[in-house]
PDB file of N, CA and C in Angstrom:
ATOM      1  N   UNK A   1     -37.532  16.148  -6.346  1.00  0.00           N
ATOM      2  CA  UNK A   1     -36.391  15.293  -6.600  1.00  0.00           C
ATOM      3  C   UNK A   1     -35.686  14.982  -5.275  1.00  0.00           C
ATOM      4  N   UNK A   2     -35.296  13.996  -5.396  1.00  0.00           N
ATOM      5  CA  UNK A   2     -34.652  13.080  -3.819  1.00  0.00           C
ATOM      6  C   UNK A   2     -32.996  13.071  -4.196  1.00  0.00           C
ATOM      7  N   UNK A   3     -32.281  13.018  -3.526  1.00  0.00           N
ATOM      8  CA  UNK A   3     -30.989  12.742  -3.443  1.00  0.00           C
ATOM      9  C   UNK A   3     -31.072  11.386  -2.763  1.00  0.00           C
ATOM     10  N   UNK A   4     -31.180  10.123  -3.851  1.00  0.00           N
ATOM     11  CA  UNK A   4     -31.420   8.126  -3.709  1.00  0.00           C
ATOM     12  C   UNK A   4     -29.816   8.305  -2.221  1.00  0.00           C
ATOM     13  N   UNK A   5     -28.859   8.505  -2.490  1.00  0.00           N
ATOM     14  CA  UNK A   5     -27.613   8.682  -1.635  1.00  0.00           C
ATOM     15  C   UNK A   5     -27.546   8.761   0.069  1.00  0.00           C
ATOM     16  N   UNK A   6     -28.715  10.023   0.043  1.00  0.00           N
ATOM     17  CA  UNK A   6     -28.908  10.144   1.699  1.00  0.00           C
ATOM     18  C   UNK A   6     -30.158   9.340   2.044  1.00  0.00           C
ATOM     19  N   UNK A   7     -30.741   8.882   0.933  1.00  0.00           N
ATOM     20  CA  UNK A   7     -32.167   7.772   1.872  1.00  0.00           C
ATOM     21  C   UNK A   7     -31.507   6.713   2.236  1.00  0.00           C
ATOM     22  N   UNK A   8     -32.066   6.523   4.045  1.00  0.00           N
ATOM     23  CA  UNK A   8     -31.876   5.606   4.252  1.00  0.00           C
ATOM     24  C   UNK A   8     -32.545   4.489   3.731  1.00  0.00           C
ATOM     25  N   UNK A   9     -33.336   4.099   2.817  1.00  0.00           N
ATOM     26  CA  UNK A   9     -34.096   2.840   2.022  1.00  0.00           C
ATOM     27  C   UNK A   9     -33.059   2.624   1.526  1.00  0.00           C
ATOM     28  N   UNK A  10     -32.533   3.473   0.510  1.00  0.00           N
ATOM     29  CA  UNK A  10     -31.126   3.212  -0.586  1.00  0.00           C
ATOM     30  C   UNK A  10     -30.335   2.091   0.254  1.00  0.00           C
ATOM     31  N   UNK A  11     -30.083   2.899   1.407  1.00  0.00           N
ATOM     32  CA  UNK A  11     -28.715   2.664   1.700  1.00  0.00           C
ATOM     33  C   UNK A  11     -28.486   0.882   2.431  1.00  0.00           C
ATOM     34  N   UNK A  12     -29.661   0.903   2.713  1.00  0.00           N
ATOM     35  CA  UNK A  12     -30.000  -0.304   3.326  1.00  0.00           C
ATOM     36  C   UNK A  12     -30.595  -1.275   2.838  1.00  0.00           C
ATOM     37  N   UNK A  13     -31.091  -1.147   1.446  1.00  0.00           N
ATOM     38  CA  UNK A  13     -31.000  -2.006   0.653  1.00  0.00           C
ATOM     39  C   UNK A  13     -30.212  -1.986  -0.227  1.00  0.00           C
ATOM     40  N   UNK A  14     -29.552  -1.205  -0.131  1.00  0.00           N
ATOM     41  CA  UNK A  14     -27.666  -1.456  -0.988  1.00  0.00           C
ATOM     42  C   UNK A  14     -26.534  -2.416  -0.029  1.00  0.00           C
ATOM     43  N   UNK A  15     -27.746  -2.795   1.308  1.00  0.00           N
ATOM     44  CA  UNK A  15     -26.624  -3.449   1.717  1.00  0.00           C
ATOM     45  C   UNK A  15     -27.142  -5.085   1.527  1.00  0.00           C
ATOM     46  N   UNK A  16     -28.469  -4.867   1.920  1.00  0.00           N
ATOM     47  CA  UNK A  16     -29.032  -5.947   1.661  1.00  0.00           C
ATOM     48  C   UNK A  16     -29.079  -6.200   0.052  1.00  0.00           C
ATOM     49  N   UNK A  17     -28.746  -5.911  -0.761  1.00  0.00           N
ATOM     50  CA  UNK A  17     -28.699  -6.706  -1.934  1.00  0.00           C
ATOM     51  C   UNK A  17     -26.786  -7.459  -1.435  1.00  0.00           C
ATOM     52  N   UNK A  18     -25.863  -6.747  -1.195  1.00  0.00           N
ATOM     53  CA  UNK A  18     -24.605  -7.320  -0.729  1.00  0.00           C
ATOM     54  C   UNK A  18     -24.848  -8.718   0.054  1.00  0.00           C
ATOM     55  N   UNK A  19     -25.457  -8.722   0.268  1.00  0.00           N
ATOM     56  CA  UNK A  19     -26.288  -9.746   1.727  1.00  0.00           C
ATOM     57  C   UNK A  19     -26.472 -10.919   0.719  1.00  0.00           C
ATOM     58  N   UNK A  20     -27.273 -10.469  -0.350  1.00  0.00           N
ATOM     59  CA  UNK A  20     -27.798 -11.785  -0.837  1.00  0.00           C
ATOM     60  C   UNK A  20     -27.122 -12.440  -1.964  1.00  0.00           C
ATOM     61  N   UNK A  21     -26.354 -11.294  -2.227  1.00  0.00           N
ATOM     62  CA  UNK A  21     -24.950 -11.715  -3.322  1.00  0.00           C
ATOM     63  C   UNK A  21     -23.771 -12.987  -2.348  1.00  0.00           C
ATOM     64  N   UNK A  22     -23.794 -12.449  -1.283  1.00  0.00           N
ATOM     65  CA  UNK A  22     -22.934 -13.454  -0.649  1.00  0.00           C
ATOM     66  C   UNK A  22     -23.783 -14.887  -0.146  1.00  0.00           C
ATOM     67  N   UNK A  23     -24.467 -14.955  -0.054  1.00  0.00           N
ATOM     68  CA  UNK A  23     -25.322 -16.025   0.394  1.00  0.00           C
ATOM     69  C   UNK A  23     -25.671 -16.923  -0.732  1.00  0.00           C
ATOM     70  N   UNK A  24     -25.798 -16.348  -2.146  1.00  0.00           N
ATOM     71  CA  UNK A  24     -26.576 -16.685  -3.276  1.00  0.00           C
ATOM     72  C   UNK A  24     -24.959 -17.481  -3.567  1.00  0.00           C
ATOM     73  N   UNK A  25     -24.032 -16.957  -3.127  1.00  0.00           N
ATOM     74  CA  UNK A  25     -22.727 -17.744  -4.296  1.00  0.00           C
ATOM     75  C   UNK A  25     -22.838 -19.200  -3.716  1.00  0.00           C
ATOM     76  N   UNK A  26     -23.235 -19.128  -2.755  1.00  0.00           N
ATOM     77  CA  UNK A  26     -23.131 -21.019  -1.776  1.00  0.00           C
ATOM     78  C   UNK A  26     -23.992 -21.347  -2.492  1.00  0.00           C
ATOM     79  N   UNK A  27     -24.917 -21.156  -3.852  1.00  0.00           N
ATOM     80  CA  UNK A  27     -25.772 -22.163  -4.004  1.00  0.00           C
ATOM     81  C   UNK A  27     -25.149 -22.759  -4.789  1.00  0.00           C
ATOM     82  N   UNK A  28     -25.922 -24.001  -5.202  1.00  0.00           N
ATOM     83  CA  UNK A  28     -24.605 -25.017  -6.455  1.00  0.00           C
ATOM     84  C   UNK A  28     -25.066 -24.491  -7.605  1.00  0.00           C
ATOM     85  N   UNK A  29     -23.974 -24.867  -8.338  1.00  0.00           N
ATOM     86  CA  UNK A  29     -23.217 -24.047  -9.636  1.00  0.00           C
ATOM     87  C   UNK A  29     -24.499 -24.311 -10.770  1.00  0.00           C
ATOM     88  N   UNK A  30     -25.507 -25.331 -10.611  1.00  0.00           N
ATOM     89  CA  UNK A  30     -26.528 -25.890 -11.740  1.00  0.00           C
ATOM     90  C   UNK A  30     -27.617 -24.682 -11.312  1.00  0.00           C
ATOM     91  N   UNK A  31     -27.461 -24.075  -9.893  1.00  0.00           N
ATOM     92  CA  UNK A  31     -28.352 -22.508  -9.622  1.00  0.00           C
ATOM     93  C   UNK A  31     -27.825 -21.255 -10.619  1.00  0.00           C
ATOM     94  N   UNK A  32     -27.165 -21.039 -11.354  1.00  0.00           N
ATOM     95  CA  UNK A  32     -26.071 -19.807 -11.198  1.00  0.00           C
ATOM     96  C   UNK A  32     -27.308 -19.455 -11.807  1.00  0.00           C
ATOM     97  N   UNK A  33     -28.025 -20.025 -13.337  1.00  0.00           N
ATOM     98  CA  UNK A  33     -29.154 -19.584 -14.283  1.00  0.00           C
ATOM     99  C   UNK A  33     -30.571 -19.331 -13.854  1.00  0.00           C
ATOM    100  N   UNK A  34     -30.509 -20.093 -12.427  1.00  0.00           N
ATOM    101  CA  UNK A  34     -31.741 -20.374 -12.161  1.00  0.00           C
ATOM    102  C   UNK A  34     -31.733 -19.489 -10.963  1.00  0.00           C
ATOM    103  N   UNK A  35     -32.435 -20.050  -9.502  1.00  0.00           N
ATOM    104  CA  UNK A  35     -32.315 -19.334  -8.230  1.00  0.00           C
ATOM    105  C   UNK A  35     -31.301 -18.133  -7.979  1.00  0.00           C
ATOM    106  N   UNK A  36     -30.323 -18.260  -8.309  1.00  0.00           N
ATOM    107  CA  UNK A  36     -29.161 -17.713  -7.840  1.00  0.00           C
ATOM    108  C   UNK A  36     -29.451 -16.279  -9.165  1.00  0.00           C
ATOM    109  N   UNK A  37     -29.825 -16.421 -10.196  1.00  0.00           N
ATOM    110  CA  UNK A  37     -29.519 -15.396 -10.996  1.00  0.00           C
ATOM    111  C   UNK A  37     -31.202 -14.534 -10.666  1.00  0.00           C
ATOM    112  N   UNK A  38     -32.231 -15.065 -10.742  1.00  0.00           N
ATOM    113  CA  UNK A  38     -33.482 -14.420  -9.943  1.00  0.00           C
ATOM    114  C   UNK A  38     -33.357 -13.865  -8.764  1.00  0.00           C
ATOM    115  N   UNK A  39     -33.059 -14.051  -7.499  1.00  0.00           N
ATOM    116  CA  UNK A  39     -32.754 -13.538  -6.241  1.00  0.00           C
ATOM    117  C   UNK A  39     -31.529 -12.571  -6.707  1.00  0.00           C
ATOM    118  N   UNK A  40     -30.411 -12.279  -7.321  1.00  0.00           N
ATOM    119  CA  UNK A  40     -30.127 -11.252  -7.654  1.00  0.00           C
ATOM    120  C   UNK A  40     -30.289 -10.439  -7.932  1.00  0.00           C
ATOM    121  N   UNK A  41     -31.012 -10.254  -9.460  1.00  0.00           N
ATOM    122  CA  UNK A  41     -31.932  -9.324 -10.200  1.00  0.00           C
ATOM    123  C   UNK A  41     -32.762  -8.829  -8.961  1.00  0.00           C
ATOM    124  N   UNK A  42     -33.623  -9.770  -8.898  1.00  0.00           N
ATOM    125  CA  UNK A  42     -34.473  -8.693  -7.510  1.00  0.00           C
ATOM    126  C   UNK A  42     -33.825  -8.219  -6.602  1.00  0.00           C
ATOM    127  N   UNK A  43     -32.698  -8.737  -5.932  1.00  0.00           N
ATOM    128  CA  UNK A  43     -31.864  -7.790  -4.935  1.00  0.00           C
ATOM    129  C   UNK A  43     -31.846  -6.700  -5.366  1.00  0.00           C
ATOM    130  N   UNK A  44     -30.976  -6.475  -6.337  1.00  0.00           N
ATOM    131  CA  UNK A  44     -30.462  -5.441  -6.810  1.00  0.00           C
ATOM    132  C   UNK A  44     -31.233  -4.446  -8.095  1.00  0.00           C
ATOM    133  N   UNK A  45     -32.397  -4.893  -7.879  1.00  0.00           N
ATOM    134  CA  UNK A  45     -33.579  -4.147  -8.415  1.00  0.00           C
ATOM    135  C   UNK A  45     -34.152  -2.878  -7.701  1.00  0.00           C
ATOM    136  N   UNK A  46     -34.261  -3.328  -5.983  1.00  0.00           N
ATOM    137  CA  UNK A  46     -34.723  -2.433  -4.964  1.00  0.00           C
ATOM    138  C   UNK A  46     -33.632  -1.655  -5.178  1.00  0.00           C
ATOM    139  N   UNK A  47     -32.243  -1.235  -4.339  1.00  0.00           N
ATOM    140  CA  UNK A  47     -31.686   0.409  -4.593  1.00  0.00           C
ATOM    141  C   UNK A  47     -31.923   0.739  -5.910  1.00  0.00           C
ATOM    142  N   UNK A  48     -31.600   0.045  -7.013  1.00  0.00           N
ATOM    143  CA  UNK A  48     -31.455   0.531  -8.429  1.00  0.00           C
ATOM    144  C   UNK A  48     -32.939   1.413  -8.511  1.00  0.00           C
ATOM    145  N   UNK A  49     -33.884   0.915  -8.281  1.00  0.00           N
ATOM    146  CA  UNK A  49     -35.685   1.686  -8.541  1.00  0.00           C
ATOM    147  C   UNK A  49     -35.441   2.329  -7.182  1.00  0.00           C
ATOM    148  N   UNK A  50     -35.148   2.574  -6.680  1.00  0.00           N
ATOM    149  CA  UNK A  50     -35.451   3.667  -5.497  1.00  0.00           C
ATOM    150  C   UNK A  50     -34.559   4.674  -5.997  1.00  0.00           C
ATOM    151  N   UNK A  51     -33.238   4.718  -6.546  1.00  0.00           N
ATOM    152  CA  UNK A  51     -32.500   5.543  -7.245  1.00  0.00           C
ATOM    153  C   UNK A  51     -32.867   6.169  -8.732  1.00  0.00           C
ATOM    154  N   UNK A  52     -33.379   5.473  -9.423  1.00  0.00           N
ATOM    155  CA  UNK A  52     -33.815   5.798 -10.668  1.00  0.00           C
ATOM    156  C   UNK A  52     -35.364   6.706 -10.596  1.00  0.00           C
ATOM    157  N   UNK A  53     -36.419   6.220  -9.330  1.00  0.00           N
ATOM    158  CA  UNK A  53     -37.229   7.068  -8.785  1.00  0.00           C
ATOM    159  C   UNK A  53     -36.850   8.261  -8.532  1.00  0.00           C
ATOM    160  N   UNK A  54     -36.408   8.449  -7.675  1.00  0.00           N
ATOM    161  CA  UNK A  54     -35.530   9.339  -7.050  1.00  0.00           C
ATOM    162  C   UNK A  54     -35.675  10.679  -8.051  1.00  0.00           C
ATOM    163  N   UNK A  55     -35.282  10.538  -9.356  1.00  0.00           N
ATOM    164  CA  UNK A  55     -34.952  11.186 -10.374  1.00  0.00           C
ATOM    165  C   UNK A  55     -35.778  11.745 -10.693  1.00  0.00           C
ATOM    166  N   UNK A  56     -37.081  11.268 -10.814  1.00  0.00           N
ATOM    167  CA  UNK A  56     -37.927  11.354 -11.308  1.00  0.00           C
ATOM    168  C   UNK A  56     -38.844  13.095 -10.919  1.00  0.00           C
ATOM    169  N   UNK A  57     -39.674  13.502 -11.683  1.00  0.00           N
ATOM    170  CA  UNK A  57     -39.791  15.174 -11.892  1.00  0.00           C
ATOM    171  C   UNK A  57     -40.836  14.977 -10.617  1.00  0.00           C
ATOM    172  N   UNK A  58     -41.460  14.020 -10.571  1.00  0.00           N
ATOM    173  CA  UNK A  58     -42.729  14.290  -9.584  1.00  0.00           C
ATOM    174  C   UNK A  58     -42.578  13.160  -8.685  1.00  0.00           C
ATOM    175  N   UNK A  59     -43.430  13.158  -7.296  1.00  0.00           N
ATOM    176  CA  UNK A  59     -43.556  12.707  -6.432  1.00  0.00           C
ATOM    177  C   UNK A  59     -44.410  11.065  -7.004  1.00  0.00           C
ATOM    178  N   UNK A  60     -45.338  11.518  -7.502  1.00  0.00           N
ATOM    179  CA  UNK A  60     -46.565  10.414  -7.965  1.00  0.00           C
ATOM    180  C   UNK A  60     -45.865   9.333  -8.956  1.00  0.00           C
ATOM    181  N   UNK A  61     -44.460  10.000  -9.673  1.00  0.00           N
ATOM    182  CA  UNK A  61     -43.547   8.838 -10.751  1.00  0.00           C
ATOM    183  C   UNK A  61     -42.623   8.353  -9.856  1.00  0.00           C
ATOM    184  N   UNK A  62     -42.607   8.799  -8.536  1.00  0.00           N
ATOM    185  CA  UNK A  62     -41.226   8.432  -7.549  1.00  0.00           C
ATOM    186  C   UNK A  62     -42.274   7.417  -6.878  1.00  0.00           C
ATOM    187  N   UNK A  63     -43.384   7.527  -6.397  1.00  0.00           N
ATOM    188  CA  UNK A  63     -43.777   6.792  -5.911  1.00  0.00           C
ATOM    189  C   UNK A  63     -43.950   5.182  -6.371  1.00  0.00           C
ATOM    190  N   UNK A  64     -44.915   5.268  -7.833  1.00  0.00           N
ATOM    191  CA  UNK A  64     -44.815   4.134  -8.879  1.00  0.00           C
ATOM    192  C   UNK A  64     -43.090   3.682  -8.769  1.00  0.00           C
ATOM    193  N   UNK A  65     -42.080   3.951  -8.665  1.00  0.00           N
ATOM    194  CA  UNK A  65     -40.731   2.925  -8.375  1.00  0.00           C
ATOM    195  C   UNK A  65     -40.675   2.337  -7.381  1.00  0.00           C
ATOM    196  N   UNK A  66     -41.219   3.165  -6.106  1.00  0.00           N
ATOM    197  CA  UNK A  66     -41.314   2.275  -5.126  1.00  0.00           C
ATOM    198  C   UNK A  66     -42.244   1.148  -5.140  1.00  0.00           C
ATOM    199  N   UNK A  67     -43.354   1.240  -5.648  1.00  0.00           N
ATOM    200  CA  UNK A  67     -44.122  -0.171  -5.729  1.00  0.00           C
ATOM    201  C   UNK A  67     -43.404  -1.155  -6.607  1.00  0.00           C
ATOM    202  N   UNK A  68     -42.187  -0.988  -7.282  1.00  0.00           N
ATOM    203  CA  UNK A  68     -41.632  -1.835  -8.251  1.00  0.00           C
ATOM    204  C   UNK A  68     -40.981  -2.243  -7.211  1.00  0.00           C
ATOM    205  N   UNK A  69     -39.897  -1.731  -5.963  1.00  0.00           N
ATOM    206  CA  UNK A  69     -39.684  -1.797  -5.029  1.00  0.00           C
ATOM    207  C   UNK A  69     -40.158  -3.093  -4.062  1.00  0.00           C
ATOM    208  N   UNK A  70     -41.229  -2.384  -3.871  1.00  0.00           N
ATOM    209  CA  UNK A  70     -41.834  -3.685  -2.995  1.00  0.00           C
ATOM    210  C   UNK A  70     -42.347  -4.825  -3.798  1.00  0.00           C
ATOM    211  N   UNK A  71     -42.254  -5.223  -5.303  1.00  0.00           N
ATOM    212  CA  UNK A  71     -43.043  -6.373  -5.439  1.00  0.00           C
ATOM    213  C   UNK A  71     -41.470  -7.028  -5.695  1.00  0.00           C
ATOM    214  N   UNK A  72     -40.612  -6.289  -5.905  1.00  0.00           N
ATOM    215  CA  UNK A  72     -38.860  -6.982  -5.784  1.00  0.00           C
ATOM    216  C   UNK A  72     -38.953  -7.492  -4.711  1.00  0.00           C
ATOM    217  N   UNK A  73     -39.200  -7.010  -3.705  1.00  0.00           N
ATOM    218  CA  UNK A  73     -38.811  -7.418  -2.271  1.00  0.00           C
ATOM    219  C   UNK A  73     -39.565  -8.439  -1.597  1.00  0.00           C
ATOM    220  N   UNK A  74     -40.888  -8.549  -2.460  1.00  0.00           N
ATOM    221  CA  UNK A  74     -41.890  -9.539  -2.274  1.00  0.00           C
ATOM    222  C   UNK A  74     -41.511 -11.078  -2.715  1.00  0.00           C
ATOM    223  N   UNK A  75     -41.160 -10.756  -3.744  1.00  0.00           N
ATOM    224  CA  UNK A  75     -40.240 -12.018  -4.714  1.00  0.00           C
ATOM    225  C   UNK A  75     -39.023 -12.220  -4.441  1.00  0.00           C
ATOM    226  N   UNK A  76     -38.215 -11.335  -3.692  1.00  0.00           N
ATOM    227  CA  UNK A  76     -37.352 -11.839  -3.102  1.00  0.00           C
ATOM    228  C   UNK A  76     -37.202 -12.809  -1.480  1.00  0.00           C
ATOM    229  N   UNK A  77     -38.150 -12.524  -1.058  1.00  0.00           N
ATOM    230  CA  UNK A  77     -38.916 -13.157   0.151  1.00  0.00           C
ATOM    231  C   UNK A  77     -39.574 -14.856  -0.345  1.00  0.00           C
ATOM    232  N   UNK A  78     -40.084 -14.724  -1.531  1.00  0.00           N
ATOM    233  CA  UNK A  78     -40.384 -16.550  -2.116  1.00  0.00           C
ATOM    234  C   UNK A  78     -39.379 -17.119  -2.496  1.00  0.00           C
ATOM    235  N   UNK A  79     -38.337 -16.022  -3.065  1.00  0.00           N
ATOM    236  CA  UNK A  79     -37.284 -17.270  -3.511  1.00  0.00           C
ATOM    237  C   UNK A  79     -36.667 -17.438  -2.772  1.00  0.00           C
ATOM    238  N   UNK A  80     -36.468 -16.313  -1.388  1.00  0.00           N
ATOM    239  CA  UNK A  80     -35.569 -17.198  -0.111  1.00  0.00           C
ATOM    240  C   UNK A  80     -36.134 -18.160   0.588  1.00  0.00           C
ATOM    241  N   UNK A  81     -37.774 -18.576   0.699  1.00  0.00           N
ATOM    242  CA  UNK A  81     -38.223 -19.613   1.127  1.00  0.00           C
ATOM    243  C   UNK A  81     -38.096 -20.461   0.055  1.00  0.00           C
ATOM    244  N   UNK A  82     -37.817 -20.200  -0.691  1.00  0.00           N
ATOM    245  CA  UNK A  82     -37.491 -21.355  -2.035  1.00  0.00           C
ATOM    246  C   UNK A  82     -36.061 -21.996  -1.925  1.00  0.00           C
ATOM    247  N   UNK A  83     -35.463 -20.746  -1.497  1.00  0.00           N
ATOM    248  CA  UNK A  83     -33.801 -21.332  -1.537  1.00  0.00           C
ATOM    249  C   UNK A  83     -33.892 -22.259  -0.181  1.00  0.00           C
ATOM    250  N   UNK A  84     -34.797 -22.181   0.997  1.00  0.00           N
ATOM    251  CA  UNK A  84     -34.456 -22.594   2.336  1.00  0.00           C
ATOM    252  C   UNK A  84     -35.285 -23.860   1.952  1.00  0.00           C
ATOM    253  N   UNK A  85     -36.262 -24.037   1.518  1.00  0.00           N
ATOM    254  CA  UNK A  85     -36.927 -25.323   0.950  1.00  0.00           C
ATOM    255  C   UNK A  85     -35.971 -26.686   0.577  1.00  0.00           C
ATOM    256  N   UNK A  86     -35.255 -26.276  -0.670  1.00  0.00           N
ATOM    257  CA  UNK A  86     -33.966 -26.600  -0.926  1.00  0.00           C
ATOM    258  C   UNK A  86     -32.841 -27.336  -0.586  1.00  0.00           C
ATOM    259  N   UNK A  87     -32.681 -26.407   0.408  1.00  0.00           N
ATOM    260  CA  UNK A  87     -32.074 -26.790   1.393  1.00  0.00           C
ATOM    261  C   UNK A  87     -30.353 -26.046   1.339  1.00  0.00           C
ATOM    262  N   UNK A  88     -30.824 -24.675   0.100  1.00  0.00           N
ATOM    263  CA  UNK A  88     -29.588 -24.173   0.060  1.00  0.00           C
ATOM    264  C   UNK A  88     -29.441 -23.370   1.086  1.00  0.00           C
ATOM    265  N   UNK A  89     -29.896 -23.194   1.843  1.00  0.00           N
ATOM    266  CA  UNK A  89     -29.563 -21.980   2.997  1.00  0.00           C
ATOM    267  C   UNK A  89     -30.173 -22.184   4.293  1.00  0.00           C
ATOM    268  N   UNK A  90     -29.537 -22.348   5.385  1.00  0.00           N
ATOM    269  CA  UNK A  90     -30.150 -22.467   6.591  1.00  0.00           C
ATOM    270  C   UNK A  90     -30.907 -21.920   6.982  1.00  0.00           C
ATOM    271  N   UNK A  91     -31.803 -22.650   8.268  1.00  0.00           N
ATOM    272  CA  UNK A  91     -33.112 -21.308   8.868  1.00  0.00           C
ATOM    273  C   UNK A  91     -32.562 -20.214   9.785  1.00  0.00           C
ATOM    274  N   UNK A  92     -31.355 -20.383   9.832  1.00  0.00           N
ATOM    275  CA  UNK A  92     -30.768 -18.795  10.611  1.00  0.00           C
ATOM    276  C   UNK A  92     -30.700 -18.201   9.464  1.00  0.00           C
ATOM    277  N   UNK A  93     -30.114 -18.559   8.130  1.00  0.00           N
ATOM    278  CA  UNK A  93     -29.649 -16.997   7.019  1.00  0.00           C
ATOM    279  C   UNK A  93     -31.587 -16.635   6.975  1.00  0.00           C
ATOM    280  N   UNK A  94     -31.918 -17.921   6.767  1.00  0.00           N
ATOM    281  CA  UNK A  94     -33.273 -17.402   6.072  1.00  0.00           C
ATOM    282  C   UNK A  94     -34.052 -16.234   7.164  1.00  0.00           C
ATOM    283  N   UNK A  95     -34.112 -16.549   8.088  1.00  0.00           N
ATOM    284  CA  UNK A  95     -34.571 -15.677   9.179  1.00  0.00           C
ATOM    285  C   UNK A  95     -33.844 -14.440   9.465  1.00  0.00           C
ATOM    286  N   UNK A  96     -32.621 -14.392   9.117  1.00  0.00           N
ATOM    287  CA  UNK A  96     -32.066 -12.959   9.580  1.00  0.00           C
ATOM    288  C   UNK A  96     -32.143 -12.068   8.023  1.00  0.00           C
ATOM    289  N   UNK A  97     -32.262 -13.191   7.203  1.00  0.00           N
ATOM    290  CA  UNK A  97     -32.481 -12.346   5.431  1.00  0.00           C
ATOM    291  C   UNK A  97     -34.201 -12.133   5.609  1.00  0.00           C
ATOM    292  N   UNK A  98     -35.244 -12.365   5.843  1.00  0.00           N
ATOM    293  CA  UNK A  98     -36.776 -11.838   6.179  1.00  0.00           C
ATOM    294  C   UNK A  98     -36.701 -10.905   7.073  1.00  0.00           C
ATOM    295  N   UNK A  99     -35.777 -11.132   8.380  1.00  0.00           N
ATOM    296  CA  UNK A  99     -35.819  -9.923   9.218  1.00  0.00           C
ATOM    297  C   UNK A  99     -35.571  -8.711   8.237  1.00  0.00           C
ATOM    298  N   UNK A 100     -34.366  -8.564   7.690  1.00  0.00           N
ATOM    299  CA  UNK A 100     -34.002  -7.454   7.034  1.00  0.00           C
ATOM    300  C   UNK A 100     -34.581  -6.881   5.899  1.00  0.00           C
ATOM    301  N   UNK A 101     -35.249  -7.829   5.530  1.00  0.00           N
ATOM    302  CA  UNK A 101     -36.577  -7.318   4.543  1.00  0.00           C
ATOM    303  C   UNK A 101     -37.854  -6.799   5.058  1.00  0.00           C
ATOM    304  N   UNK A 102     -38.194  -7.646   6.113  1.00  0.00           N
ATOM    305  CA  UNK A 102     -39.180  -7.051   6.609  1.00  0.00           C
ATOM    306  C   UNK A 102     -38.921  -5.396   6.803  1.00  0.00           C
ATOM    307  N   UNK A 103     -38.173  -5.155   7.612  1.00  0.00           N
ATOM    308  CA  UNK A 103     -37.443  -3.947   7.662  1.00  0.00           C
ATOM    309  C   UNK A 103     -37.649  -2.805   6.579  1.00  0.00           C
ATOM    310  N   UNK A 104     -36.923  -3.393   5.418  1.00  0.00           N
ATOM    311  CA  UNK A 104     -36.742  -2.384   4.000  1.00  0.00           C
ATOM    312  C   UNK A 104     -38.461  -2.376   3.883  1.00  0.00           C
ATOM    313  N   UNK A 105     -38.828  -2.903   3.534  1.00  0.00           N
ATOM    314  CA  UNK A 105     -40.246  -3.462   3.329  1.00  0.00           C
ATOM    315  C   UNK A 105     -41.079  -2.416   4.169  1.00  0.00           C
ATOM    316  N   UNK A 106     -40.871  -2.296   5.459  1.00  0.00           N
ATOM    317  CA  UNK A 106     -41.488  -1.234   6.342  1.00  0.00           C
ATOM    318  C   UNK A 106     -41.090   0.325   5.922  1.00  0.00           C
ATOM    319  N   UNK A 107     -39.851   0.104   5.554  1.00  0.00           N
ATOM    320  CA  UNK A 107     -39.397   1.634   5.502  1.00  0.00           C
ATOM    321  C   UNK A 107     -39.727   2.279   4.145  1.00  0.00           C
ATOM    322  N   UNK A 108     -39.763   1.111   3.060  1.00  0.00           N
ATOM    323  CA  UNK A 108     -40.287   1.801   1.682  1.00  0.00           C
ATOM    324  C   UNK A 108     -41.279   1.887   1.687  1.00  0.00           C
ATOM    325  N   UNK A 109     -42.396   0.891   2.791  1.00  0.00           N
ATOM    326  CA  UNK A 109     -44.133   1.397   2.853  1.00  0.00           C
ATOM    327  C   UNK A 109     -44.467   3.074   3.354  1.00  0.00           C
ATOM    328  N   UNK A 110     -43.630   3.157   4.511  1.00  0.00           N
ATOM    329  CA  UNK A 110     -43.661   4.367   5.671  1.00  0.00           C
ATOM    330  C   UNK A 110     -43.047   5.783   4.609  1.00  0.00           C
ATOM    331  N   UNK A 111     -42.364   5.710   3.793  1.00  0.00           N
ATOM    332  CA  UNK A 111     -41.691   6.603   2.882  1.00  0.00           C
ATOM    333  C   UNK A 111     -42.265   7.073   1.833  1.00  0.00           C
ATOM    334  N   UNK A 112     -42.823   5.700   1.016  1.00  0.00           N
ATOM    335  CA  UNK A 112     -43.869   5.972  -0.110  1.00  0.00           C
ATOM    336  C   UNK A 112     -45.317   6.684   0.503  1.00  0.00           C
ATOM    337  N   UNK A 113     -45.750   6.420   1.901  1.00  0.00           N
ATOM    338  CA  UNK A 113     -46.627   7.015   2.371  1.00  0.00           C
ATOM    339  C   UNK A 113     -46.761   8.549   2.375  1.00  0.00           C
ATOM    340  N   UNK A 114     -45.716   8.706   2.687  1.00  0.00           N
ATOM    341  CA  UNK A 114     -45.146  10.200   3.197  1.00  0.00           C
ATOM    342  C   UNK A 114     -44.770  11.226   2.432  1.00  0.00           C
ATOM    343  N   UNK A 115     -44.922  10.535   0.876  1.00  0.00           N
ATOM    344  CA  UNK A 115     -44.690  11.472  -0.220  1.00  0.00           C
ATOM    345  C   UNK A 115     -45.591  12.297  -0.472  1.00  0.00           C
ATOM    346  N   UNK A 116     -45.653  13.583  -0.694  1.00  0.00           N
ATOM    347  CA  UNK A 116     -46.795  14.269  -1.356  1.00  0.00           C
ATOM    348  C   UNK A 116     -47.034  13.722  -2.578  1.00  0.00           C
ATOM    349  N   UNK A 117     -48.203  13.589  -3.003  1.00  0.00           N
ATOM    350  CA  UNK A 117     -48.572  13.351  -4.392  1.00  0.00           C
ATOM    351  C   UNK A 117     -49.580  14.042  -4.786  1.00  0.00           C
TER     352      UNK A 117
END
């Protein structure tokens, strides 16, 4: 069992979902159902499954959250080229929002690696 609190994955994709909550409100209001409510859910899918993992009795059921993990983070990566397509979000947010995924993305690969199973 993990304490989700002191991982740094948690913590940094608890910020990066904040990230995309603020970025997602600039889209127009005919998004709220559409783009804007998908790129949420997946934001805030990654800490939520790395925390709810976390819990979990064994290493091998903690691991399976993290792959829920990364296919959030995967889909959150199309719909920000979706949102930048668009034309709701500039190529600086879009580029500094992939940087920071790339990132989480590295650290939940390097972590899930490292688990005993």
């Amino acid at each position: 069992m993990h304490r989700f609190k002191e991982l740094e994955i948690w913590k940094r994709s608890r910020l990066f979902c904040s990230e995309i909550y603020l970025i997602s409100s600039k889209f127009p209001e005919s998004e709220k159902f559409g783009l804007t409510n998908q790129l949420r859910r997946a934001s805030v899918s990654i800490p939520s499954n790395i925390a709810e993992g976390s819990s979990r009795a064994s290493n091998k059921d903690f691991s399976r959250f993290l792959e829920i993990t990364l296919g959030s983070a995967y889909e959150i990566e199309t719909q920000l080229m979706i949102a930048y397509d668009l034309k709701f979000i500039s190529k600086e947010e879009l580029d500094k929002c992939l940087s920071e995924l790339e990132e989480i993305i590295k650290m939940i690969s390097k972590f899930k690696s490292n688990l005993k199973i």
